[in-house]
Structure formats: structure tokens, C-alpha cells
N, C-alpha and C. Protein backbone atom coordinates (compact mmCIF):
# COMPACT_ATOMS: atom_id res chain seq x y z
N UNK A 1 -48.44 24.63 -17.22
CA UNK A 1 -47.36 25.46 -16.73
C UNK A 1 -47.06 25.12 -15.27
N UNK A 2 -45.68 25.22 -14.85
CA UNK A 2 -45.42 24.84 -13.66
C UNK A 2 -44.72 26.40 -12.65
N UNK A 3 -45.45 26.23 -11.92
CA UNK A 3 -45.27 27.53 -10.70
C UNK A 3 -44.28 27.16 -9.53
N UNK A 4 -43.80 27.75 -9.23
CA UNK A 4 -42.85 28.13 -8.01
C UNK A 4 -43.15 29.15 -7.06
N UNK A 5 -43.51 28.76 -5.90
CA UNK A 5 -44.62 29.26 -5.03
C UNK A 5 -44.10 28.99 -3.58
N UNK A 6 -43.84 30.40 -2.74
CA UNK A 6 -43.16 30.34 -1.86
C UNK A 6 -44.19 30.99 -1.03
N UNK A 7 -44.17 31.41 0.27
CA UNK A 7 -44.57 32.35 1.22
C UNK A 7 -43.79 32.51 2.59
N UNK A 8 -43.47 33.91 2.85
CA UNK A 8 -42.85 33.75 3.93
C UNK A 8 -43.06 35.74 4.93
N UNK A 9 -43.33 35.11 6.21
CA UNK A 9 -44.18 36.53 7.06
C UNK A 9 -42.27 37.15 7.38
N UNK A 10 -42.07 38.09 7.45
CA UNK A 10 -40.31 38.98 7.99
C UNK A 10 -41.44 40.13 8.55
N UNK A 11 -41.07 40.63 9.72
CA UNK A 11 -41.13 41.29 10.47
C UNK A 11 -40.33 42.69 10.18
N UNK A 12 -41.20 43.33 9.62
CA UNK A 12 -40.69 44.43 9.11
C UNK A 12 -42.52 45.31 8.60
N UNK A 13 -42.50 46.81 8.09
CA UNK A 13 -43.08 47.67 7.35
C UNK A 13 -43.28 46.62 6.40
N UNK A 14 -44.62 46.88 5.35
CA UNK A 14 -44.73 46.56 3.91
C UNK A 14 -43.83 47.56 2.67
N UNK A 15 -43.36 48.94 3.37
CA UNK A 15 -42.86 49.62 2.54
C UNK A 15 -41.39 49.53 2.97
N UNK A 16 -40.81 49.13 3.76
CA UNK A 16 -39.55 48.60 4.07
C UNK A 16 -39.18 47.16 2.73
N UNK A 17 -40.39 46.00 3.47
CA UNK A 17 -40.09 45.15 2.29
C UNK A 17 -40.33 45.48 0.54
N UNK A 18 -41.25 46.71 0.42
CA UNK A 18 -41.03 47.03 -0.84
C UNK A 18 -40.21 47.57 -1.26
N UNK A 19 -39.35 48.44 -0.54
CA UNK A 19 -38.07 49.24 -1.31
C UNK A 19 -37.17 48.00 -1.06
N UNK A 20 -37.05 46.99 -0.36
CA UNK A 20 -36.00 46.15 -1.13
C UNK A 20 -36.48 45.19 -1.66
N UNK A 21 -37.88 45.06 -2.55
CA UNK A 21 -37.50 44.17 -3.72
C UNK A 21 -37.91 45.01 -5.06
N UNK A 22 -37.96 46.62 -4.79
CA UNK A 22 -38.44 47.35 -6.22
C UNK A 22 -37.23 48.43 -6.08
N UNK A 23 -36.05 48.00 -5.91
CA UNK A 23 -34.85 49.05 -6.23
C UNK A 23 -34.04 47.88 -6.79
N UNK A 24 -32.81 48.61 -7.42
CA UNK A 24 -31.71 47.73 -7.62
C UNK A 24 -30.75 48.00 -6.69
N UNK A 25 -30.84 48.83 -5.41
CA UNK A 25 -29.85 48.66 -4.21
C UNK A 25 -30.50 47.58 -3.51
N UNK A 26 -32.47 47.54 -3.44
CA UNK A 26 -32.28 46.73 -2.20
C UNK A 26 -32.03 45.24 -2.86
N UNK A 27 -32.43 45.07 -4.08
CA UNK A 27 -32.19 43.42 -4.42
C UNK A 27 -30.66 43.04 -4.52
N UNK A 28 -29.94 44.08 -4.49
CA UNK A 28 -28.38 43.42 -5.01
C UNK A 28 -28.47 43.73 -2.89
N UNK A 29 -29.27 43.59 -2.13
CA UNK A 29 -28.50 43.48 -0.95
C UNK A 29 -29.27 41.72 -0.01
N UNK A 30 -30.42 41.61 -0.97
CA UNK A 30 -30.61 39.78 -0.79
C UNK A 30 -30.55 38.79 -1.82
N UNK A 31 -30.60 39.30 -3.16
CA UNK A 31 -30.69 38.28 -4.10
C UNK A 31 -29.01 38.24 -4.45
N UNK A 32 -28.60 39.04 -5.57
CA UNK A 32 -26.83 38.82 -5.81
C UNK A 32 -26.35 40.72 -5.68
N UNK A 33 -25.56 40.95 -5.32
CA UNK A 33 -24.94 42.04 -5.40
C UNK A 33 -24.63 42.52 -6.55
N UNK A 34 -24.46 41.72 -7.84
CA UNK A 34 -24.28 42.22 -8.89
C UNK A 34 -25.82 42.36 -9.80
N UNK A 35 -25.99 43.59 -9.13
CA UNK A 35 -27.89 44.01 -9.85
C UNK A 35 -27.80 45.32 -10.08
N UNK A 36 -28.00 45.80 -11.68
CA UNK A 36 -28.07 46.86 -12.05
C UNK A 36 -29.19 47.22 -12.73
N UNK A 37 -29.69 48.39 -13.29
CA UNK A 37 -30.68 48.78 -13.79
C UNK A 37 -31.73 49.50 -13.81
N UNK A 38 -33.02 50.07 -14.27
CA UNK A 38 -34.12 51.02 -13.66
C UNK A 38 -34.92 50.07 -13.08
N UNK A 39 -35.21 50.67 -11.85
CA UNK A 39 -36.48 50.21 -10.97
C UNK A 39 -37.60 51.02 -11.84
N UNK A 40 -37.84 50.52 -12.50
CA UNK A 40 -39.40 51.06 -12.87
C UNK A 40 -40.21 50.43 -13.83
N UNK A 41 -41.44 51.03 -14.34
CA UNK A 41 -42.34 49.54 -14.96
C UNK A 41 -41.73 50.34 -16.30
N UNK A 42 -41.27 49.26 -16.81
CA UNK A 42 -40.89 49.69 -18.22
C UNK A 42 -39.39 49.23 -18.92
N UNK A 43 -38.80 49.30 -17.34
CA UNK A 43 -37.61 49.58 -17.08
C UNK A 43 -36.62 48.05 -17.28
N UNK A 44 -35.54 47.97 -17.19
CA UNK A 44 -34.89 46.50 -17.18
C UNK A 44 -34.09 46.36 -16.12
N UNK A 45 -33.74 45.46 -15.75
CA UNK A 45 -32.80 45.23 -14.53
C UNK A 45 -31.94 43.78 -14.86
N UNK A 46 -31.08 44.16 -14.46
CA UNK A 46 -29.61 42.75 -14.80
C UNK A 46 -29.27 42.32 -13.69
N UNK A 47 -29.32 40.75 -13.19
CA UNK A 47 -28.98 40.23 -12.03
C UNK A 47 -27.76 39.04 -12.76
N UNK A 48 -26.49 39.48 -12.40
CA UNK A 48 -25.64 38.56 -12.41
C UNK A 48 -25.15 38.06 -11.20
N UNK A 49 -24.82 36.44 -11.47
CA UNK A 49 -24.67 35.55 -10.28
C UNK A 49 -22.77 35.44 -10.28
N UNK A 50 -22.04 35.31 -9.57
CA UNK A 50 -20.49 35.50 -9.79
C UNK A 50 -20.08 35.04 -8.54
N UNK A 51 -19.45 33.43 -8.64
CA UNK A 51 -17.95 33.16 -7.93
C UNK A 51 -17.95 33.77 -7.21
N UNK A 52 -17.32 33.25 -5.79
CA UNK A 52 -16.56 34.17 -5.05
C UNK A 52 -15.41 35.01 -5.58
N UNK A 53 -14.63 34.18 -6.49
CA UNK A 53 -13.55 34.21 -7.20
C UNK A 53 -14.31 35.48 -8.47
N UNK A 54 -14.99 35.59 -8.37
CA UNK A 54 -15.62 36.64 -9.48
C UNK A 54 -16.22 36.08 -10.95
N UNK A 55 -15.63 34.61 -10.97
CA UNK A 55 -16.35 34.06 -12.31
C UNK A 55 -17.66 34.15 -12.71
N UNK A 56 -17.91 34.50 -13.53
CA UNK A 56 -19.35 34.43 -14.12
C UNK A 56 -19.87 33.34 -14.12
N UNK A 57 -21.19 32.84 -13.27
CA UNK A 57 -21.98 32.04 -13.28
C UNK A 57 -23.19 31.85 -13.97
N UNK A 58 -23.72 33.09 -14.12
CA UNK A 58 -25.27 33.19 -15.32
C UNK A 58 -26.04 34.45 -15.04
N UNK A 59 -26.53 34.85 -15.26
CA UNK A 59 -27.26 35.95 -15.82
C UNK A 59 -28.95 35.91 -16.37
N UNK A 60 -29.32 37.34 -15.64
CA UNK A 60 -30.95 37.09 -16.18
C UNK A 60 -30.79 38.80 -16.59
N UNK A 61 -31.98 39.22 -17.04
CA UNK A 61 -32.57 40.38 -17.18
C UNK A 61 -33.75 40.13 -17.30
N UNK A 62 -34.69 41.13 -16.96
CA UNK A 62 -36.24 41.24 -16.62
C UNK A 62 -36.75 42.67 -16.96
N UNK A 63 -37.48 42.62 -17.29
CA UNK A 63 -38.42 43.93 -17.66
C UNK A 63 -39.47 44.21 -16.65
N UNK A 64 -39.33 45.03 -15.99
CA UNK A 64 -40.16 45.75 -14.36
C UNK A 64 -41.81 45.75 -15.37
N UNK A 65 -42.64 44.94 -15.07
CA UNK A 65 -43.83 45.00 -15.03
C UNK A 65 -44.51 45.95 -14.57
N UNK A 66 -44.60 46.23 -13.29
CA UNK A 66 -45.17 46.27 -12.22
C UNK A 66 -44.80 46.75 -10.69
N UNK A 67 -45.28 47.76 -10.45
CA UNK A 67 -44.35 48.56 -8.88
C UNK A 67 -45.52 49.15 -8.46
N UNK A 68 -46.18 48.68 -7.48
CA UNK A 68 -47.19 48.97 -6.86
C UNK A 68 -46.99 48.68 -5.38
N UNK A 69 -46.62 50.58 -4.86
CA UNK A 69 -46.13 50.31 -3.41
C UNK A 69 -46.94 49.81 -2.64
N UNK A 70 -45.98 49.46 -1.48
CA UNK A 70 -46.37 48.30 -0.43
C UNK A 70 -47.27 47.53 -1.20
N UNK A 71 -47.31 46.80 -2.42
CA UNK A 71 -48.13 45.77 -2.42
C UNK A 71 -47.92 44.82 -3.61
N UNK A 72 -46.70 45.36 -4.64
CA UNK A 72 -46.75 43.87 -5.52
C UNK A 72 -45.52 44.60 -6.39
N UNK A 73 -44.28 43.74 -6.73
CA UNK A 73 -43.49 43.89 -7.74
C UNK A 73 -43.68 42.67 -8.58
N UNK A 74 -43.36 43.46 -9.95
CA UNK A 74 -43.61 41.82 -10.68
C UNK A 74 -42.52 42.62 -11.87
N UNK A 75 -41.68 41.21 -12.59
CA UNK A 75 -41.05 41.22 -13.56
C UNK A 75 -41.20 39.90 -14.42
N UNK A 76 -40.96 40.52 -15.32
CA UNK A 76 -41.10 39.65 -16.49
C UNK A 76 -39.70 39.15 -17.66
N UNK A 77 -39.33 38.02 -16.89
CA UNK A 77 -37.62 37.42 -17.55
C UNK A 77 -37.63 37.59 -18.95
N UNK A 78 -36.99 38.17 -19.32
CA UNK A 78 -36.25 38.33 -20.98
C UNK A 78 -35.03 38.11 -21.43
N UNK A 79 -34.13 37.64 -21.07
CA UNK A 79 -32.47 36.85 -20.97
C UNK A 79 -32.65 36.11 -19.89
N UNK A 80 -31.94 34.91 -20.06
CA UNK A 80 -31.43 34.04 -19.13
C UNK A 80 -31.32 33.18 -19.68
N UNK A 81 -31.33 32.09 -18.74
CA UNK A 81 -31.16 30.73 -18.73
C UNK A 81 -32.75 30.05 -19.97
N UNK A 82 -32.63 29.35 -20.89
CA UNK A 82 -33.92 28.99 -21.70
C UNK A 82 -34.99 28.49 -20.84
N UNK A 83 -35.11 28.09 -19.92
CA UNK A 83 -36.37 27.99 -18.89
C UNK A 83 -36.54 28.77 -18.17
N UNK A 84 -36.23 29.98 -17.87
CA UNK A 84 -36.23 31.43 -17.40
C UNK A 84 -37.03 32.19 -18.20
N UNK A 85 -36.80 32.56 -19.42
CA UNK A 85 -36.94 32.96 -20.77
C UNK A 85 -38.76 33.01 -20.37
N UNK A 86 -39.61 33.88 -20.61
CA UNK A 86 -40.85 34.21 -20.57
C UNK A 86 -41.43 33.75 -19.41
N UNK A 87 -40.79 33.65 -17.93
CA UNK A 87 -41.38 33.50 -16.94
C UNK A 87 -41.66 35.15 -16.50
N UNK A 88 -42.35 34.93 -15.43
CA UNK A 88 -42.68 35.97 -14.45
C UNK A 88 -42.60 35.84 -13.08
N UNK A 89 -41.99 36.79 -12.34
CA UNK A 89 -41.73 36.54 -11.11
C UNK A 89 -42.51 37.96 -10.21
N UNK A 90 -43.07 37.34 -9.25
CA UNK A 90 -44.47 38.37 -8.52
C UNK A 90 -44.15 37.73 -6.96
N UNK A 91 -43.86 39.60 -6.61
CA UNK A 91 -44.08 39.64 -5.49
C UNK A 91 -45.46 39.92 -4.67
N UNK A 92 -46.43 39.93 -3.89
CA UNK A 92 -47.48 40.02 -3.89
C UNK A 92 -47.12 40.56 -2.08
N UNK A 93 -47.32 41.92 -1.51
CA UNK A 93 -47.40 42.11 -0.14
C UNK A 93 -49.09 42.23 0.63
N UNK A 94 -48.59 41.56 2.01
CA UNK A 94 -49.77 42.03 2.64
C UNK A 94 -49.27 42.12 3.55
N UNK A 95 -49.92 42.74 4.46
CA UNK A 95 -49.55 43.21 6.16
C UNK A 95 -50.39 42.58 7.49
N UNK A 96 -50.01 41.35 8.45
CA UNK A 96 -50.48 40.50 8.89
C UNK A 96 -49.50 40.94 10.19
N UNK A 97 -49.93 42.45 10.93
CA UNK A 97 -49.32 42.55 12.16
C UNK A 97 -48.86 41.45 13.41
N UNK A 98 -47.68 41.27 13.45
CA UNK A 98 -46.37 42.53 13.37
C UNK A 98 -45.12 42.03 12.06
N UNK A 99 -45.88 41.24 10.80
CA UNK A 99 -45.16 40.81 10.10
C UNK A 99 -45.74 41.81 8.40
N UNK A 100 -45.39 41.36 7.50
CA UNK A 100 -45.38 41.55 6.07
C UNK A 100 -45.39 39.93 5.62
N UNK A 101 -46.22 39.58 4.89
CA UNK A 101 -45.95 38.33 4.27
C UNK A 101 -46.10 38.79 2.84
N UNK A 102 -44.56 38.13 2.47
CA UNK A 102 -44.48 37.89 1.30
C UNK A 102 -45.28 36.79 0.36
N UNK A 103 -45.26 36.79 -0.49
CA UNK A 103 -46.06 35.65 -1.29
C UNK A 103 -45.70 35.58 -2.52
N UNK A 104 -44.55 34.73 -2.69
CA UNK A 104 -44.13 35.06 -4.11
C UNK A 104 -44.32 34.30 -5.18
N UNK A 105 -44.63 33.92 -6.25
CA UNK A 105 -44.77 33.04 -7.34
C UNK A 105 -43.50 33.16 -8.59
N UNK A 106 -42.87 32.47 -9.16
CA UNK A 106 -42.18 32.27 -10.11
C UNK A 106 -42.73 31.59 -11.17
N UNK A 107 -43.53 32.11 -12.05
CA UNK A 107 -44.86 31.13 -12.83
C UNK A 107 -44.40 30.99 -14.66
N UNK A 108 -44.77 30.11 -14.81
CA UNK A 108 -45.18 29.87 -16.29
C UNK A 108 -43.69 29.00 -16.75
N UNK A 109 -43.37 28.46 -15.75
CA UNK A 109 -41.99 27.35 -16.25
C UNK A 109 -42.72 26.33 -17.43
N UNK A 110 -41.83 25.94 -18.07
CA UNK A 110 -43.04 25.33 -19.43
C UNK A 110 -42.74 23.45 -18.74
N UNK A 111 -42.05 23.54 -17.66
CA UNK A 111 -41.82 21.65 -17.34
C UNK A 111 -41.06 21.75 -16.04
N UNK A 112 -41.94 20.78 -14.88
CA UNK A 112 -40.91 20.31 -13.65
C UNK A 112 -39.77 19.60 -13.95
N UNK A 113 -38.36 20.24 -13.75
CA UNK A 113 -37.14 19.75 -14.14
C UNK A 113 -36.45 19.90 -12.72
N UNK A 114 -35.22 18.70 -13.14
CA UNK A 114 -34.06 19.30 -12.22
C UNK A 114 -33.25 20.37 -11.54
N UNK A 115 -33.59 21.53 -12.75
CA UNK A 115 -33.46 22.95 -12.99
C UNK A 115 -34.33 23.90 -12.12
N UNK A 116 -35.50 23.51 -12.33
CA UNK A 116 -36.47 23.96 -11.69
C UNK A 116 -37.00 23.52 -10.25
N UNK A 117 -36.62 22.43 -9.83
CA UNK A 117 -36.47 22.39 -8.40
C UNK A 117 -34.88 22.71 -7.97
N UNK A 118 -34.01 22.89 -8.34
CA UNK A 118 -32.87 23.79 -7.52
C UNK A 118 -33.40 25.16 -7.41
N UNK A 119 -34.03 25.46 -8.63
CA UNK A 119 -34.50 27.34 -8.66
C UNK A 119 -35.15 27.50 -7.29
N UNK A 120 -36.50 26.64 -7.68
CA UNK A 120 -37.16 26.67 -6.24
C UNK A 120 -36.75 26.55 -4.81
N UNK A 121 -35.65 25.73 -4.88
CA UNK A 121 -35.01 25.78 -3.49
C UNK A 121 -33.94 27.29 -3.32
N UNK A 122 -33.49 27.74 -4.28
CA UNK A 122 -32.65 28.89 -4.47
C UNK A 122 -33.52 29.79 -4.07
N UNK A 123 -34.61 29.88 -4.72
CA UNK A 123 -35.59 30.84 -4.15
C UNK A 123 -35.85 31.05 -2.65
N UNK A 124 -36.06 29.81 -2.19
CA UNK A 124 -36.02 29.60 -1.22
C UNK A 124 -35.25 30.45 0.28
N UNK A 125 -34.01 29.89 -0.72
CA UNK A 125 -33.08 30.57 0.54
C UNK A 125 -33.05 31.77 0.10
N UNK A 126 -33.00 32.20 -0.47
CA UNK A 126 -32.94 34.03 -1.22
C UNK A 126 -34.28 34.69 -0.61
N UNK A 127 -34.90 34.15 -0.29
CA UNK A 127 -36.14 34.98 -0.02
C UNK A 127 -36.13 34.50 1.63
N UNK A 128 -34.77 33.60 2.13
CA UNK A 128 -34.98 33.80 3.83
C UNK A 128 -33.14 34.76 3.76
N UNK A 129 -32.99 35.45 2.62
CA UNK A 129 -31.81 36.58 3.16
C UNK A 129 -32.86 37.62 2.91
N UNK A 130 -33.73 37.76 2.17
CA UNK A 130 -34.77 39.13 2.39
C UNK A 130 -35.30 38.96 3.75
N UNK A 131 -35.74 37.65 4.34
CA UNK A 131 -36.26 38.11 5.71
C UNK A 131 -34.72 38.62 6.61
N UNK A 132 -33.90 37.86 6.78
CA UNK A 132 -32.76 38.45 7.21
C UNK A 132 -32.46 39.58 6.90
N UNK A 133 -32.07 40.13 5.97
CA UNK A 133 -31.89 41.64 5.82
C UNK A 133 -32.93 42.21 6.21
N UNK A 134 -33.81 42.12 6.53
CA UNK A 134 -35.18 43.32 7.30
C UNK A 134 -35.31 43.19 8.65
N UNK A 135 -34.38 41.99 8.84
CA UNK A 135 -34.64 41.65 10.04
C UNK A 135 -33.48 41.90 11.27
N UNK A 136 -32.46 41.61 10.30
CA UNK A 136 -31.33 41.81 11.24
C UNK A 136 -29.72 43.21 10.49
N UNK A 137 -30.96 43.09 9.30
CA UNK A 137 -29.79 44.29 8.74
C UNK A 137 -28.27 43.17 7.71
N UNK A 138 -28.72 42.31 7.57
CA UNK A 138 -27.68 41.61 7.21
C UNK A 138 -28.14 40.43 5.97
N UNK A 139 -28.39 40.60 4.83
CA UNK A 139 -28.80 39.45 3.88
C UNK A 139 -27.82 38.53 3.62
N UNK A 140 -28.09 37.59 2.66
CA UNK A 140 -26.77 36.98 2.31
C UNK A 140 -27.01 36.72 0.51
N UNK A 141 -26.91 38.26 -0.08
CA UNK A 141 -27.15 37.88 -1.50
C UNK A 141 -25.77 37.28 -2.22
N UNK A 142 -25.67 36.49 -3.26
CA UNK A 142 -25.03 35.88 -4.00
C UNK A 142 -23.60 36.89 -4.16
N UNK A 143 -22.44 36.70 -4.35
CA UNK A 143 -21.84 35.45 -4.16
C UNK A 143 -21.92 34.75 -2.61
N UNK A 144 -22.55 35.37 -1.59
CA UNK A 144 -22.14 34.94 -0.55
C UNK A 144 -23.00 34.49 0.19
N UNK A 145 -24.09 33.41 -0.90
CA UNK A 145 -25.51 32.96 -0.61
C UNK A 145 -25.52 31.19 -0.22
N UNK A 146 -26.34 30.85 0.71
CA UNK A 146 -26.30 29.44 1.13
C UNK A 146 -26.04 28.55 -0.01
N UNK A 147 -25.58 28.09 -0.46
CA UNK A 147 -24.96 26.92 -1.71
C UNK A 147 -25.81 25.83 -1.37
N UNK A 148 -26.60 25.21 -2.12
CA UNK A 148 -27.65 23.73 -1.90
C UNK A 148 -27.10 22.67 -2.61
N UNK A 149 -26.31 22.48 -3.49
CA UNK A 149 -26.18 21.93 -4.30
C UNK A 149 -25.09 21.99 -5.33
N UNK A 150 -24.45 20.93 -6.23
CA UNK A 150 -23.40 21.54 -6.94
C UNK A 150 -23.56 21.83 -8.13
N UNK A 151 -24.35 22.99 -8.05
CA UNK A 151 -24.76 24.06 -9.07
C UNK A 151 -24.26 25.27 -8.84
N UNK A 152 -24.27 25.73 -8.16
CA UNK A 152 -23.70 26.88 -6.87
C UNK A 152 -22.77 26.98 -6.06
């Protein structure tokens, strides 16, 4: 299995960075704006990606694993893209004054693809608009997210 494995310290509370990645206000304010659903373990949540122009680009849903304040969200992909499809994505917090480091994993991809290193770089920048939004009050979730590539 192939993992996607990021880390990054934002200067913020651990319970600041947990209410925005275990609500569906704070993720539709770094990942895409179009995020609906229950925050809770049990629960599902819909992240659609959309054009500036509003076109539909792709779509996931996830089933909330896991909400353990200040210290770990985890979901588990159930729609999407077919290499999406039975991954898990884990947030993992710790508190390393005067920061929060995140530590996130995207695990159980079944093959390193083309696909899967854009994700990883997507991740990438999506998880430096979560440090931005904690940091400066300002994310840049999808549609209006750094573009890497012409996938996006």
C-alpha cells in the first residue's frame, strides 16, 4: 500500500486546528467550499471540487471515523475517484509550543500513480491554506486553490 504523508507546525490552539478539520464549515473554508454533511463518527460528509465557472470537477464522500478533540480526525473515502475508494485520511494533532503540528497521512492507495502524486501535491497545498486560514484568517479552499498542474 502506498501512503501520502505530509507534516506541517501552523501556529495556532490544537482546538482551533481541530474545529477546522472536524466541521463541515471549517473544511469548506481550506479544502473546497463546496462541503456538506455531519461532522460526526458515523456521519458522511461530501466534498465537491467546482470550476471557477461552477463546473463540476469530482467529488468524494467519506464516512467520519473518528473525532477525537484536539487530537485526531480520521475519515474513511466511500465515493470518489476509484483510487480514492477505501482510502483513509488521518489527521493526527500534537502541540509543539507556539505551533500545532499537523501530521497527516492519506493511506492505503493500492499503487504510486500519476494520480497519486498530483493528490499528494494537492494535499500539499490544501493543508498550507489550513495553515493560512489559522494563521492569517484567510484559506484558499477550492475553487480558489493554488492550481499545480493541468488537472486543476
Amino acid at each position: 500500500m502506498i501512503h501520502i504523508v505530509h507534516r506541517v507546525g501552523i501556529q495556532a490552539q490544537p482546538s482551533a486546528v481541530y474545529r477546522a478539520l472536524s466541521t463541515t464549515q471549517g473544511v469548506a473554508a481550506w479544502w473546497t467550499r463546496d462541503t456538506h454533511g455531519v461532522s460526526a463518527p458515523g456521519g458522511r460528509i461530501d466534498v465537491h471540487f467546482n470550476a471557477p465557472t461552477g463546473e463540476r470537477l469530482g467529488s468524494m464522500a467519506f464516512e467520519v471515523k473518528a473525532l477525537v478533540p484536539d487530537q485526531e480526525v480520521r475519515w474513511h473515502c466511500i465515493e470518489g475517484p476509484q483510487e480514492w475508494v477505501g482510502t483513509d485520511v488521518v489527521f493526527r494533532l500534537s502541540h509543539a509550543e507556539p505551533q500545532c503540528i499537523v501530521n497527516f497521512t492519506h493511506a492505503n492507495w493500492r499503487e504510486a500513480s500519476e494520480f497519486n502524486a498530483h493528490c499528494s501535491m494537492k494535499w500539499a497545498t490544501f493543508l498550507l491554506s489550513l495553515k493560512a486560514l489559522l494563521e492569517t484568517g484567510d484559506g484558499r479552499p477550492a475553487p480558489h486553490d493554488l492550481k499545480i498542474d493541468n488537472w486543476n
